[in-house]
PDB file of N, CA and C in Angstrom:
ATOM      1  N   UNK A   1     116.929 120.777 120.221  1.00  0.00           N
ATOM      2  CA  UNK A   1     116.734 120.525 121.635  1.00  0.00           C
ATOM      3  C   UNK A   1     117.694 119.409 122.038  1.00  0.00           C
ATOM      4  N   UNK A   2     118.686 119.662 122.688  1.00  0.00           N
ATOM      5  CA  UNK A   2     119.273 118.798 123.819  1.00  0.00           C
ATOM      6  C   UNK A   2     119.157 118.869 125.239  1.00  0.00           C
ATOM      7  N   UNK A   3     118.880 117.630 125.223  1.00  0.00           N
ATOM      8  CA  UNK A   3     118.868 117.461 127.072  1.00  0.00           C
ATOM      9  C   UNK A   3     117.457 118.015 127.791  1.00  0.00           C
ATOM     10  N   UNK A   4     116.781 118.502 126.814  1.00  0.00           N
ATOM     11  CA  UNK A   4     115.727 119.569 127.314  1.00  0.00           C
ATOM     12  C   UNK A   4     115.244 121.129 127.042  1.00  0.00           C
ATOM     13  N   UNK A   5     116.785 121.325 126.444  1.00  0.00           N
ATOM     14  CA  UNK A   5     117.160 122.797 126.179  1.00  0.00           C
ATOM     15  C   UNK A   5     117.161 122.739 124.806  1.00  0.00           C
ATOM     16  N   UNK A   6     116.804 124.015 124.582  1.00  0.00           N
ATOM     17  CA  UNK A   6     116.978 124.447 122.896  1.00  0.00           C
ATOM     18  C   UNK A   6     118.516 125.121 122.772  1.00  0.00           C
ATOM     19  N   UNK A   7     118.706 124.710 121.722  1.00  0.00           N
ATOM     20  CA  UNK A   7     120.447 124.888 120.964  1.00  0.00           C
ATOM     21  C   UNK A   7     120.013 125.956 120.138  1.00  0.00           C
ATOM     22  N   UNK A   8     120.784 127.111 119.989  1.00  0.00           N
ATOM     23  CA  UNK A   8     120.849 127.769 118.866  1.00  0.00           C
ATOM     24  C   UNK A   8     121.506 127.227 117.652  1.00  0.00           C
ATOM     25  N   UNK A   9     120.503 127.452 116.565  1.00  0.00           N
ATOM     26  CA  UNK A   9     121.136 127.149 115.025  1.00  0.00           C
ATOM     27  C   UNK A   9     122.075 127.898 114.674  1.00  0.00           C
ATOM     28  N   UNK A  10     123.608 127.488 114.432  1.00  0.00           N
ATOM     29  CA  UNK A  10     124.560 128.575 114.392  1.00  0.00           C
ATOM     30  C   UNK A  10     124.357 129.128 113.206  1.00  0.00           C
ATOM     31  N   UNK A  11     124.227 128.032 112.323  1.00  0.00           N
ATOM     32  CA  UNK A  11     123.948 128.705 110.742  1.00  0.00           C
ATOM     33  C   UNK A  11     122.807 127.901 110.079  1.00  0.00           C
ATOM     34  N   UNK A  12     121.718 128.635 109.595  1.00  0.00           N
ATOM     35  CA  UNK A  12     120.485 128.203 109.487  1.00  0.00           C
ATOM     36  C   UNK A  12     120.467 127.525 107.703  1.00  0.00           C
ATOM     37  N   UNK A  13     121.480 128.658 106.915  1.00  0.00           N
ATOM     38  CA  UNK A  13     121.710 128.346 105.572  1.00  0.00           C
ATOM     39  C   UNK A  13     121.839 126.612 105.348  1.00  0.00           C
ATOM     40  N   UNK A  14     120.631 125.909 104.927  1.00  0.00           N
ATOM     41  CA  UNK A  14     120.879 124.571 104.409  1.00  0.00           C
ATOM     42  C   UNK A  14     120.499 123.691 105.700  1.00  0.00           C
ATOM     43  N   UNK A  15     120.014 124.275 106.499  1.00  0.00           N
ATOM     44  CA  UNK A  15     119.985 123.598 107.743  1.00  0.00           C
ATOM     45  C   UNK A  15     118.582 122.651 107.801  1.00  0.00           C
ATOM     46  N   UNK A  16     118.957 121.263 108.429  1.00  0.00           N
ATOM     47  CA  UNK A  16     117.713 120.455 108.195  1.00  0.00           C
ATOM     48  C   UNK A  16     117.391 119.920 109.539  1.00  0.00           C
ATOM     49  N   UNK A  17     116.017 120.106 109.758  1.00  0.00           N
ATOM     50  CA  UNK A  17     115.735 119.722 110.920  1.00  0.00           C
ATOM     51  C   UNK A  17     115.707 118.323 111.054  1.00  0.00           C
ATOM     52  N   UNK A  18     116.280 117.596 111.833  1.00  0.00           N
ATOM     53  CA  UNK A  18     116.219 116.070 112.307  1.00  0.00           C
ATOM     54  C   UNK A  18     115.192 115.463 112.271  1.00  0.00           C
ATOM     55  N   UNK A  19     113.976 116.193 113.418  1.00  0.00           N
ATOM     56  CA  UNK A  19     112.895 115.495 113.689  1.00  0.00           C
ATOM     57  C   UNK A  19     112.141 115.405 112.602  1.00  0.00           C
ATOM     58  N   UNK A  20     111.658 116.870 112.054  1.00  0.00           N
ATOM     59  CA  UNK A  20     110.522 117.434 110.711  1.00  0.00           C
ATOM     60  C   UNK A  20     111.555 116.731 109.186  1.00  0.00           C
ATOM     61  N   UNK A  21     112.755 116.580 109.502  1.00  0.00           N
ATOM     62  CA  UNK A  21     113.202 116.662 107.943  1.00  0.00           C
ATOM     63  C   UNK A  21     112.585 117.905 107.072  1.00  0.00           C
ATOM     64  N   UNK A  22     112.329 118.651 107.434  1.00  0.00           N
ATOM     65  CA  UNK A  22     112.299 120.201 106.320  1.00  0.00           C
ATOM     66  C   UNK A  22     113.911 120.712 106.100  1.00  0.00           C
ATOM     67  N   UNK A  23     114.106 120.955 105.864  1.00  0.00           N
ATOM     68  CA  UNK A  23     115.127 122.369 105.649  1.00  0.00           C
ATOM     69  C   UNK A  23     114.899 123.941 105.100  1.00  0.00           C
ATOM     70  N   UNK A  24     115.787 124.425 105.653  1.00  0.00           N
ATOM     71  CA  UNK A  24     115.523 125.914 105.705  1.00  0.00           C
ATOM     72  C   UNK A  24     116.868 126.454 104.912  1.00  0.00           C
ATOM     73  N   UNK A  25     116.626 127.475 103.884  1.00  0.00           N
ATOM     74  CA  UNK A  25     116.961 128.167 103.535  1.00  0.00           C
ATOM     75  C   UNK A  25     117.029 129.737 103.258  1.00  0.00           C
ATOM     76  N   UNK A  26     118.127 130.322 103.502  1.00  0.00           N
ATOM     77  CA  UNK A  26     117.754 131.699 103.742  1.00  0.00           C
ATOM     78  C   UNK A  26     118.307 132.862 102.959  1.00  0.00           C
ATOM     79  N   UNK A  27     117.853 133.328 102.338  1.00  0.00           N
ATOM     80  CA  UNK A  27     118.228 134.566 101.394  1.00  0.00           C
ATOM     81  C   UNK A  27     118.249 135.752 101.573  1.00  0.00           C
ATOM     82  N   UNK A  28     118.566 137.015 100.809  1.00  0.00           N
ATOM     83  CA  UNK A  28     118.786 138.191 101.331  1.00  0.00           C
ATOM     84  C   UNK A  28     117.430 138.893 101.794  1.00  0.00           C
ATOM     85  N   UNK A  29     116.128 137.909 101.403  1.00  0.00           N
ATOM     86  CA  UNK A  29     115.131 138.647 101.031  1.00  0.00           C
ATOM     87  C   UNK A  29     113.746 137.887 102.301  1.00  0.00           C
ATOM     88  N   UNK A  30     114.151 136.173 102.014  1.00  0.00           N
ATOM     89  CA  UNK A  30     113.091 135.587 102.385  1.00  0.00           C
ATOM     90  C   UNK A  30     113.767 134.140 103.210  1.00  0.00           C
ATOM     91  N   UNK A  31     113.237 133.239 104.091  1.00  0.00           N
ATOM     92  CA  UNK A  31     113.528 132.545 104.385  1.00  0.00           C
ATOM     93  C   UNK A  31     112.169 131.570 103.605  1.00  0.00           C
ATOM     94  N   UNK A  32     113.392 130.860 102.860  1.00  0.00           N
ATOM     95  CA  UNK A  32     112.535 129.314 102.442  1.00  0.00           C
ATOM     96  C   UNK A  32     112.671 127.876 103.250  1.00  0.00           C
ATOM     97  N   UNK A  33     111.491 127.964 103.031  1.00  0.00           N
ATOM     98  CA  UNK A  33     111.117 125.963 103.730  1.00  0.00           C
ATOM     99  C   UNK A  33     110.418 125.312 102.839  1.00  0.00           C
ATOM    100  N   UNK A  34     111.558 124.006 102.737  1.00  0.00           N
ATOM    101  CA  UNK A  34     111.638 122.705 102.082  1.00  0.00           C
ATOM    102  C   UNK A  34     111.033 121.831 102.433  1.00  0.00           C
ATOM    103  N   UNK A  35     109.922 121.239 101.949  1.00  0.00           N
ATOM    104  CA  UNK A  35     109.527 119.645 102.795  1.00  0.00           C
ATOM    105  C   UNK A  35     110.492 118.318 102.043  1.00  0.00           C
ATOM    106  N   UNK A  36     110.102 117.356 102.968  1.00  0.00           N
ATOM    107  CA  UNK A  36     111.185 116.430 103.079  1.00  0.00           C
ATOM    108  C   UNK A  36     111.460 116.046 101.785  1.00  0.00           C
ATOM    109  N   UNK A  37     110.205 116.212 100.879  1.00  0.00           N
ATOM    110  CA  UNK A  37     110.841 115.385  99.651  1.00  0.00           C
ATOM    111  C   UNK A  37     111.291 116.874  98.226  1.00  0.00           C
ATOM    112  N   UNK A  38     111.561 117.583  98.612  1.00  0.00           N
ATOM    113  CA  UNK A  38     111.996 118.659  98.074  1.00  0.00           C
ATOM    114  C   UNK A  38     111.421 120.035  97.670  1.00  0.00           C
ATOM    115  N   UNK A  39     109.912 119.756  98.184  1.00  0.00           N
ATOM    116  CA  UNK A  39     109.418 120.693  97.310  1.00  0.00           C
ATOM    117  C   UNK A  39     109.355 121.844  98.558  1.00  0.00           C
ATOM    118  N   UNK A  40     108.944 122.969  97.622  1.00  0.00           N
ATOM    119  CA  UNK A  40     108.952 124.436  98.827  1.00  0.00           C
ATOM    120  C   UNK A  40     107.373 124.448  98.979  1.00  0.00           C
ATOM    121  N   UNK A  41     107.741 124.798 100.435  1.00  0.00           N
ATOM    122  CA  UNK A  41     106.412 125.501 101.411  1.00  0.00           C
ATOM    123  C   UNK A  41     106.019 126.329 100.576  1.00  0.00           C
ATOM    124  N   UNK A  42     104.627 126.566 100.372  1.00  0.00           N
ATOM    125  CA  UNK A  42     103.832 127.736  99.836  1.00  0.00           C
ATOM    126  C   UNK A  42     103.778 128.770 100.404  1.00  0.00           C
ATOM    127  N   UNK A  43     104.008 130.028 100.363  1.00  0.00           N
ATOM    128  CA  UNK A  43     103.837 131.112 101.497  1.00  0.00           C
ATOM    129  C   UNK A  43     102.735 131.154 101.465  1.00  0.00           C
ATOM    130  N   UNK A  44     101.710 132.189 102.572  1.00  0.00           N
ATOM    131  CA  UNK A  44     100.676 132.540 102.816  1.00  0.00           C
ATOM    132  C   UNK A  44      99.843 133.173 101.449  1.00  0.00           C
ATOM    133  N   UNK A  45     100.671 134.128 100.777  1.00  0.00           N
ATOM    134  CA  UNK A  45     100.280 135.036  99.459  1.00  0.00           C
ATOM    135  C   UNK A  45     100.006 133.578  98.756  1.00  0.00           C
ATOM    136  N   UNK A  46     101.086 132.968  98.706  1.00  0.00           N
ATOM    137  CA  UNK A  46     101.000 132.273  97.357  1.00  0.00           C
ATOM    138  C   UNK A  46     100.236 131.181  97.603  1.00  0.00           C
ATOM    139  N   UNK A  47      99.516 130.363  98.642  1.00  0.00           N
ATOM    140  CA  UNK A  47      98.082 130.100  99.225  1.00  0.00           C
ATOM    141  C   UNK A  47      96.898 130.266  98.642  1.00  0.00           C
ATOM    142  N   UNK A  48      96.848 131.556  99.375  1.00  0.00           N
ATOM    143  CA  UNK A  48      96.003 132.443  99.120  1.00  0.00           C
ATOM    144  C   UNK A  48      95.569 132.687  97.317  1.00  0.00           C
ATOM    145  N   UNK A  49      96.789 133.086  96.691  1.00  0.00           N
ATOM    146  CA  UNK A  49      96.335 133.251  95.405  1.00  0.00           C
ATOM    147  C   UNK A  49      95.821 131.800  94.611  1.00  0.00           C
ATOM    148  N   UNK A  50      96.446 130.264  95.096  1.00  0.00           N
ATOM    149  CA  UNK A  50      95.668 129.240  94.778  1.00  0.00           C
ATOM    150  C   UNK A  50      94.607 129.183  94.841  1.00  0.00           C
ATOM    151  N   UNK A  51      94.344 129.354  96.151  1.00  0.00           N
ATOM    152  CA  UNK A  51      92.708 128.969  96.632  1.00  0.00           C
ATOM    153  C   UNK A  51      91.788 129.911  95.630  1.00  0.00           C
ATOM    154  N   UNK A  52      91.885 131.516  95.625  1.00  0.00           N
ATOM    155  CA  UNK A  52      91.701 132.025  94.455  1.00  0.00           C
ATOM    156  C   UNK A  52      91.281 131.441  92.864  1.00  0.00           C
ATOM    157  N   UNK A  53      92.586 130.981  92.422  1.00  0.00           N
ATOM    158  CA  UNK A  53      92.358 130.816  90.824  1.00  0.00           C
ATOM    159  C   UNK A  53      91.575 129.473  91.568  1.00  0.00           C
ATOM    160  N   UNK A  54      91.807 128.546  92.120  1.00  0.00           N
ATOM    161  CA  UNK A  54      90.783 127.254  91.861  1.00  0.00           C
ATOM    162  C   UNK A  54      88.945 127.746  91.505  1.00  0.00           C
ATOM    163  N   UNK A  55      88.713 128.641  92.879  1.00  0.00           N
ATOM    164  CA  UNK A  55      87.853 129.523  93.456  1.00  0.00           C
ATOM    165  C   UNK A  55      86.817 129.552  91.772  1.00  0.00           C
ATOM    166  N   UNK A  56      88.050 130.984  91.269  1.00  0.00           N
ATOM    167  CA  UNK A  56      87.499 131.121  89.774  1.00  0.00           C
ATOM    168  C   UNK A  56      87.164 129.904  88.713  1.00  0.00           C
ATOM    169  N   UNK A  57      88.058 129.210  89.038  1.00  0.00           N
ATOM    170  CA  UNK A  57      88.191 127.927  87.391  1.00  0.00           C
ATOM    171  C   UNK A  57      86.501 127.116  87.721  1.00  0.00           C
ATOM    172  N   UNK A  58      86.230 126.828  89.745  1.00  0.00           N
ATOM    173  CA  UNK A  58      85.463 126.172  89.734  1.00  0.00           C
ATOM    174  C   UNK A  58      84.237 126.710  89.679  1.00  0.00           C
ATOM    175  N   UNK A  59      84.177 128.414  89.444  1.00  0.00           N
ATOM    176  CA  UNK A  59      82.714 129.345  89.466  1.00  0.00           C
ATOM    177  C   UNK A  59      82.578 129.023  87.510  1.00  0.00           C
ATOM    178  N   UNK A  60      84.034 129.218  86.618  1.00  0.00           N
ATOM    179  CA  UNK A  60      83.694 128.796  85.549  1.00  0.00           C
ATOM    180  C   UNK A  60      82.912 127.677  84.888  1.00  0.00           C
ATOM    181  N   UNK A  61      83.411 126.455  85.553  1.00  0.00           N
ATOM    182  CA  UNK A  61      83.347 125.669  84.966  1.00  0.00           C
ATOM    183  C   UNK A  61      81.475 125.223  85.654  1.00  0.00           C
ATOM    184  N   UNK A  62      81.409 125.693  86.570  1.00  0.00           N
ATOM    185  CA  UNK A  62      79.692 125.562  87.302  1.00  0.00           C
ATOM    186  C   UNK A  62      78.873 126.828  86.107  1.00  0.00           C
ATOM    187  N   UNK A  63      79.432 127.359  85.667  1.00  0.00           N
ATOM    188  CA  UNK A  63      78.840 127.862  84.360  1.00  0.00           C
ATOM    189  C   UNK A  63      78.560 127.389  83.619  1.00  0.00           C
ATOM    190  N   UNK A  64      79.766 127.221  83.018  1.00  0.00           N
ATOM    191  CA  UNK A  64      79.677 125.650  81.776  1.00  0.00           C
ATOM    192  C   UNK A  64      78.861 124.957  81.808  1.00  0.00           C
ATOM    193  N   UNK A  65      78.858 124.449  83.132  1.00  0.00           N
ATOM    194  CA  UNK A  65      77.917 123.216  83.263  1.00  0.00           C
ATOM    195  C   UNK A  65      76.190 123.402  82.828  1.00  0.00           C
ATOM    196  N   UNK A  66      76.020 124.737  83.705  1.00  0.00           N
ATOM    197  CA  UNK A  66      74.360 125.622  83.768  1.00  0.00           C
ATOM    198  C   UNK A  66      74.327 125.521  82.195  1.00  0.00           C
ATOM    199  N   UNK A  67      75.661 125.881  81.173  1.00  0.00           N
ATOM    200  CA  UNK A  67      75.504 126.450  79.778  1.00  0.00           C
ATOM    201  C   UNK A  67      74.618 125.397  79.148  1.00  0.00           C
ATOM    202  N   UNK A  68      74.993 124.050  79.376  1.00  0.00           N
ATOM    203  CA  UNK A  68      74.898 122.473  78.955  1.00  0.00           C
ATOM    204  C   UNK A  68      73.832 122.074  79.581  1.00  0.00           C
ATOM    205  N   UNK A  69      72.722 122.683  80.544  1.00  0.00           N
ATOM    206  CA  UNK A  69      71.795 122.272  81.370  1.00  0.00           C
ATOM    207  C   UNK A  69      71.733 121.254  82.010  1.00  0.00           C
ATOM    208  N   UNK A  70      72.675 121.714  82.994  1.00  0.00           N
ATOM    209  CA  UNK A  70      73.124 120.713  84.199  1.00  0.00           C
ATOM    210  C   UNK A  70      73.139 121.231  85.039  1.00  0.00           C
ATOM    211  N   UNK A  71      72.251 120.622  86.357  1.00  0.00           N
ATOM    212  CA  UNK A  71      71.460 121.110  87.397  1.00  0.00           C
ATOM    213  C   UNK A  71      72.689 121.146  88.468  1.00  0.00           C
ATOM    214  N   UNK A  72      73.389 122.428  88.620  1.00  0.00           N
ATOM    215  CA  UNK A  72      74.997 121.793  89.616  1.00  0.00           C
ATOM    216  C   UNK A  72      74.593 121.967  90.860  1.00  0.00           C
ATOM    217  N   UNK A  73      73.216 122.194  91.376  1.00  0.00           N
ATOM    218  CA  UNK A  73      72.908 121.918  92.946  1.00  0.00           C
ATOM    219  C   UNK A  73      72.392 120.175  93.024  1.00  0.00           C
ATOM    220  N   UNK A  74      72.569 119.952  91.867  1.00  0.00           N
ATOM    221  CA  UNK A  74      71.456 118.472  91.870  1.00  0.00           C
ATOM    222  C   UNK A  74      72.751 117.172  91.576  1.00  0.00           C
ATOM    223  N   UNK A  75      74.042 117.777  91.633  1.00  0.00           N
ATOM    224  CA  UNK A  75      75.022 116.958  91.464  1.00  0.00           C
ATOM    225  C   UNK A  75      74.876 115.846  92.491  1.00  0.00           C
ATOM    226  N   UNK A  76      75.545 113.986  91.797  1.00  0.00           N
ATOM    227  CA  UNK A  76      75.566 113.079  92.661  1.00  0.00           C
ATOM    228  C   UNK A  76      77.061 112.508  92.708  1.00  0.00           C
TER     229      UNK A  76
END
């Protein structure tokens, strides 16, 4: 944005936004986003499949716990 107006990005390859500090990168396939200190944006899938495995590890391990007779609604 200058003046008010939005500028087209002539070339987006490597391109870093000023304000956000992200950068964007773009491939034949996918456009990636960088946060400021290097690491990549998670896509939605790959989100999604976190929240998932945590999901599972933490239904396991509330097993475990029941296994050991530990009351996991009675947690403090």
């Amino acid at each position: 944005r200058t003046e008010g107006r939005l500028l087209k990005i002539r070339k987006m390859q490597g391109w870093t936004s000023p304000l956000l500090k992200i950068r964007f990168e773009l491939t034949d396939e996918e456009l990636l986003i960088y946060r400021p200190d290097g690491q990549k944006f998670l896509t939605f899938i790959e989100t999604e499949n976190k929240a998932a495995e945590a999901q599972k590890r933490a239904e396991m391990l509330e097993a475990k716990l029941r296994e050991l007779g530990v009351d996991v609604n009675n947690l403090a």
